[in-house]
C-alpha atoms as a PDB file:
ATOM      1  CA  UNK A   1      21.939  49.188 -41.793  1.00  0.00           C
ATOM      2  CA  UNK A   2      18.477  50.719 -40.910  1.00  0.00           C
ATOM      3  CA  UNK A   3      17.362  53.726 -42.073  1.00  0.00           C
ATOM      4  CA  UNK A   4      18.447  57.002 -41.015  1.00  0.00           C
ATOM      5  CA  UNK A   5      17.062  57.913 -37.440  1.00  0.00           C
ATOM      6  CA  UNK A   6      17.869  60.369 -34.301  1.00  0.00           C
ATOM      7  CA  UNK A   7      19.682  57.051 -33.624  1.00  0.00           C
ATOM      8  CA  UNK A   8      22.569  55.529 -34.375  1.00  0.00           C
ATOM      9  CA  UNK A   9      22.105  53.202 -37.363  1.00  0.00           C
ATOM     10  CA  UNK A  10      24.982  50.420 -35.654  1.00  0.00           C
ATOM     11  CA  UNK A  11      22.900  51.082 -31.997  1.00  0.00           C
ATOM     12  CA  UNK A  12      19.336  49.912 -34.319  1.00  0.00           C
ATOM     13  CA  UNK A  13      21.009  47.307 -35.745  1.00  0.00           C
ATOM     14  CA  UNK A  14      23.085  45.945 -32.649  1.00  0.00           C
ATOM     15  CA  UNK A  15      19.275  46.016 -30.756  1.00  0.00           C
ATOM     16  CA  UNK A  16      17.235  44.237 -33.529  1.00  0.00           C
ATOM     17  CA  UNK A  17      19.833  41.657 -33.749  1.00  0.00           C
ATOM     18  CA  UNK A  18      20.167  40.944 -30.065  1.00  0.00           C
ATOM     19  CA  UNK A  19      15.742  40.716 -30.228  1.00  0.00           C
ATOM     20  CA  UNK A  20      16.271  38.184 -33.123  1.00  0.00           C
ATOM     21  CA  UNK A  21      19.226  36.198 -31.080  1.00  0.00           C
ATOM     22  CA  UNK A  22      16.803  35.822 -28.096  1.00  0.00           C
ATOM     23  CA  UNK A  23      13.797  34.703 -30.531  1.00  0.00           C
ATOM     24  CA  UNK A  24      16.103  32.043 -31.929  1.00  0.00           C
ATOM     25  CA  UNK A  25      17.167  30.825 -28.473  1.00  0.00           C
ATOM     26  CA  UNK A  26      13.513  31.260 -26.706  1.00  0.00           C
ATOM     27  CA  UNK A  27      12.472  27.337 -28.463  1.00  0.00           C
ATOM     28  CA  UNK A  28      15.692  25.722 -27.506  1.00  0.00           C
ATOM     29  CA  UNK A  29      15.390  26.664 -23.798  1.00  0.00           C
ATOM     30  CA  UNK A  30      12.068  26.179 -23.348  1.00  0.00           C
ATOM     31  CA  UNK A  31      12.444  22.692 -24.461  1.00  0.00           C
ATOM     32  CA  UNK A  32      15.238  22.388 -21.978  1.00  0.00           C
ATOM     33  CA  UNK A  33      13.024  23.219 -19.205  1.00  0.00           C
ATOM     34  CA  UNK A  34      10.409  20.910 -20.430  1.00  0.00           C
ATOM     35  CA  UNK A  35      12.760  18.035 -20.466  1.00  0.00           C
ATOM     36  CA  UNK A  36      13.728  18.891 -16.757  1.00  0.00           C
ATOM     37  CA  UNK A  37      10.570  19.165 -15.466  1.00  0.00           C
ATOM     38  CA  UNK A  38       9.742  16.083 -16.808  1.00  0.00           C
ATOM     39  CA  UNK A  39      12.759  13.867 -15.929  1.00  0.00           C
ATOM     40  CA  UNK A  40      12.640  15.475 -12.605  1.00  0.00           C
ATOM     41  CA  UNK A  41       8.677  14.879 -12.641  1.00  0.00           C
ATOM     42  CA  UNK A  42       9.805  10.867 -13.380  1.00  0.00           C
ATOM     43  CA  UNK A  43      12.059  10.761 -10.663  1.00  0.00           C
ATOM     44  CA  UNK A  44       9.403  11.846  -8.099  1.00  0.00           C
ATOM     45  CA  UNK A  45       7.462   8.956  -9.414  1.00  0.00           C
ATOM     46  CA  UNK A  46       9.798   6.203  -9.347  1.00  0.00           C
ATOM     47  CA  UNK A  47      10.925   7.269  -5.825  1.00  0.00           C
ATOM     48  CA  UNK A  48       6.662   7.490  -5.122  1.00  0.00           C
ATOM     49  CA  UNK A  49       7.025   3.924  -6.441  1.00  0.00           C
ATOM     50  CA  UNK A  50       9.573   2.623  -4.195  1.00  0.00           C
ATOM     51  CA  UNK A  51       7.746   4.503  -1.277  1.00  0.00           C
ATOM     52  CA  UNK A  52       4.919   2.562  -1.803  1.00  0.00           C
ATOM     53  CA  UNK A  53       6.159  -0.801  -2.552  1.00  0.00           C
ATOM     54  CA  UNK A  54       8.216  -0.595   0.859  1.00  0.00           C
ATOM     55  CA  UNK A  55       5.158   0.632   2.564  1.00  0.00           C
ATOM     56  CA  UNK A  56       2.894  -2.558   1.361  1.00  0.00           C
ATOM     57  CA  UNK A  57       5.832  -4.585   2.466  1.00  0.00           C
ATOM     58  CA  UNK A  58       5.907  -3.288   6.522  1.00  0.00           C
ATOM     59  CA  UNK A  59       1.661  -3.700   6.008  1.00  0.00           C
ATOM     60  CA  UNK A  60       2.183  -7.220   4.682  1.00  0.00           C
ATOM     61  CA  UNK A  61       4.695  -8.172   7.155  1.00  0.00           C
ATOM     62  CA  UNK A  62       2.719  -6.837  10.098  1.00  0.00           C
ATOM     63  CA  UNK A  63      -0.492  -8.611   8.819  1.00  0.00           C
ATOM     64  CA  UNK A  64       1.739 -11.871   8.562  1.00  0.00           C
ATOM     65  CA  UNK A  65       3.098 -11.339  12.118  1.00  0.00           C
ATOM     66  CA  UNK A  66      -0.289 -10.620  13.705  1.00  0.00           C
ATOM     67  CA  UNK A  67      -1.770 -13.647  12.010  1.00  0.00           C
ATOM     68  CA  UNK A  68       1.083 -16.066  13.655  1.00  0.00           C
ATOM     69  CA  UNK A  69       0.331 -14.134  17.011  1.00  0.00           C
ATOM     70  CA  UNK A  70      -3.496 -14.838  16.742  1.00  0.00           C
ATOM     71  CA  UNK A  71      -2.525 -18.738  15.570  1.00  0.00           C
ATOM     72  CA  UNK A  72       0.327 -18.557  18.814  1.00  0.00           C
ATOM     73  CA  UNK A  73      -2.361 -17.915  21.306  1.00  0.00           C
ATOM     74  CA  UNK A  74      -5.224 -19.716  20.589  1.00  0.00           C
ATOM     75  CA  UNK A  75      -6.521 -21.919  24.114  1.00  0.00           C
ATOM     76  CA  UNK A  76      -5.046 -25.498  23.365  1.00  0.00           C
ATOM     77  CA  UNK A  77      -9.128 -26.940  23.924  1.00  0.00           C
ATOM     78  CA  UNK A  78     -10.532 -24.768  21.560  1.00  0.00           C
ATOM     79  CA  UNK A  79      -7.436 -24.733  18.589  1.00  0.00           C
ATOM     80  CA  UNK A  80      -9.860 -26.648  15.756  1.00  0.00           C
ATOM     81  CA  UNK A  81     -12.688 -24.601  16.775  1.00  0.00           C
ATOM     82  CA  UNK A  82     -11.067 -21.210  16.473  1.00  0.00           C
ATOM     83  CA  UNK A  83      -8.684 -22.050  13.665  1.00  0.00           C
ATOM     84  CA  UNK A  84     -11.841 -23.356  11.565  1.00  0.00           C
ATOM     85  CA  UNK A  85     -14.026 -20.082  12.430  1.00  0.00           C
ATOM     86  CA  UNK A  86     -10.890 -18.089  11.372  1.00  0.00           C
ATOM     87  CA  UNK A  87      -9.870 -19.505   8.122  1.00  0.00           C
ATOM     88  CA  UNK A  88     -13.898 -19.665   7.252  1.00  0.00           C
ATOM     89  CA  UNK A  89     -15.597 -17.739   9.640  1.00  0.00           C
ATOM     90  CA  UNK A  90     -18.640 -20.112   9.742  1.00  0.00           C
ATOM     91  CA  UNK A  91     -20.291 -18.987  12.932  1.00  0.00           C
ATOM     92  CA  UNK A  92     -22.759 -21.890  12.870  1.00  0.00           C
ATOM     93  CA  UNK A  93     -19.970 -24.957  12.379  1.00  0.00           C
ATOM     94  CA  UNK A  94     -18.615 -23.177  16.254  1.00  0.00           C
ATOM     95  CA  UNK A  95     -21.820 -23.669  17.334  1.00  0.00           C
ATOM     96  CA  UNK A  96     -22.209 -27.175  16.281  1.00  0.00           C
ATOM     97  CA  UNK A  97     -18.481 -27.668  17.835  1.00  0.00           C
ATOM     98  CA  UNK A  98     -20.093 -26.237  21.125  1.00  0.00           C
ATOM     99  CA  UNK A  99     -23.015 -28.410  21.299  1.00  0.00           C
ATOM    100  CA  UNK A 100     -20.905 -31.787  20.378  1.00  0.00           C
ATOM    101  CA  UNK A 101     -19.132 -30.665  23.262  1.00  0.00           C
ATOM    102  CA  UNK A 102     -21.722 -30.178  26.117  1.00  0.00           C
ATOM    103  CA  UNK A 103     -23.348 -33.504  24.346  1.00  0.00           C
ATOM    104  CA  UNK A 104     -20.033 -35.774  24.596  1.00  0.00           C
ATOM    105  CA  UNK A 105     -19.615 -33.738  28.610  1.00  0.00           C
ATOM    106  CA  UNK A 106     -23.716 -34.579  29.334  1.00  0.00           C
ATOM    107  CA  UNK A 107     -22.997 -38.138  28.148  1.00  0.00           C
ATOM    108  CA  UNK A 108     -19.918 -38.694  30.440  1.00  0.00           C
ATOM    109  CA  UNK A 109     -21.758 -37.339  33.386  1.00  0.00           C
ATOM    110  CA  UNK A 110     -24.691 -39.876  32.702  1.00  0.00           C
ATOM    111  CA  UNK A 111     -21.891 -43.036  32.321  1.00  0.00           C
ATOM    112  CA  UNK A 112     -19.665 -41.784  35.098  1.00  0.00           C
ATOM    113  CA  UNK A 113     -23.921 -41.738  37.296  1.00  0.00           C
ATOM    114  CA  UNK A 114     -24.438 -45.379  35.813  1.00  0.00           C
ATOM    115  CA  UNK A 115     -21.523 -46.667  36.870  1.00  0.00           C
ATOM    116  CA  UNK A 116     -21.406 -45.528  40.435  1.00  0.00           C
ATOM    117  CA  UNK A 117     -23.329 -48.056  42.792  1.00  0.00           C
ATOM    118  CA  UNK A 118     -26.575 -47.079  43.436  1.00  0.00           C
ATOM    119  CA  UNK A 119     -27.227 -44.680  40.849  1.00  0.00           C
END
């Protein structure tokens, strides 16, 4: 027992062993707490995780589908041209494309004149 005070001696002793009980416990629970935050803190990021992989997979499938709709409705004359200047987009192998094509059209017209009597 303490020593003799205005107090009770059992009330002393009763106090300082409660403050000791709750100095002994204060290490256990705050390690508790830590290892809740923390699994709870892993949990947010695996569910971040599977948020994100879901989101790149509506992106990729969108990108996919609007590809196949750009392919879908290409004009049937100019399909090589504008598949080519898609997959590279060389803007100088269209224009080659366009002037074989007014060359082969400007040759036809000068046959199609030839062949016509009295042209």
């Amino acid at each position: 027992m303490a020593d003799p005070t205005l107090v009770n001696g059992q009330i002393t002793d009763a106090v300082t062993q409660t403050n000791v009980k709750i100095l002994a416990d204060a290490p256990g629970q705050a390690l508790a707490t830590l290892y809740q935050v923390m699994a709870h803190t892993v949990g947010i990021g695996m569910q971040n995780a599977t948020s994100a992989q879901q989101n790149g997979t509506t992106l990729g499938q969108a990108a996919a589908t609007q590809g196949v709709n750009l392919i879908y409705t290409l004009d049937v004359a100019a399909d090589a041209v504008s598949t080519q200047e898609i997959l590279t987009g060389n803007s100088l192998a269209q224009e080659l494309a366009s002037l074989n094509a007014a060359l082969a059209s400007s040759q036809q017209t000068v046959k199609t004149a030839q062949s016509t009597p009295g042209g």
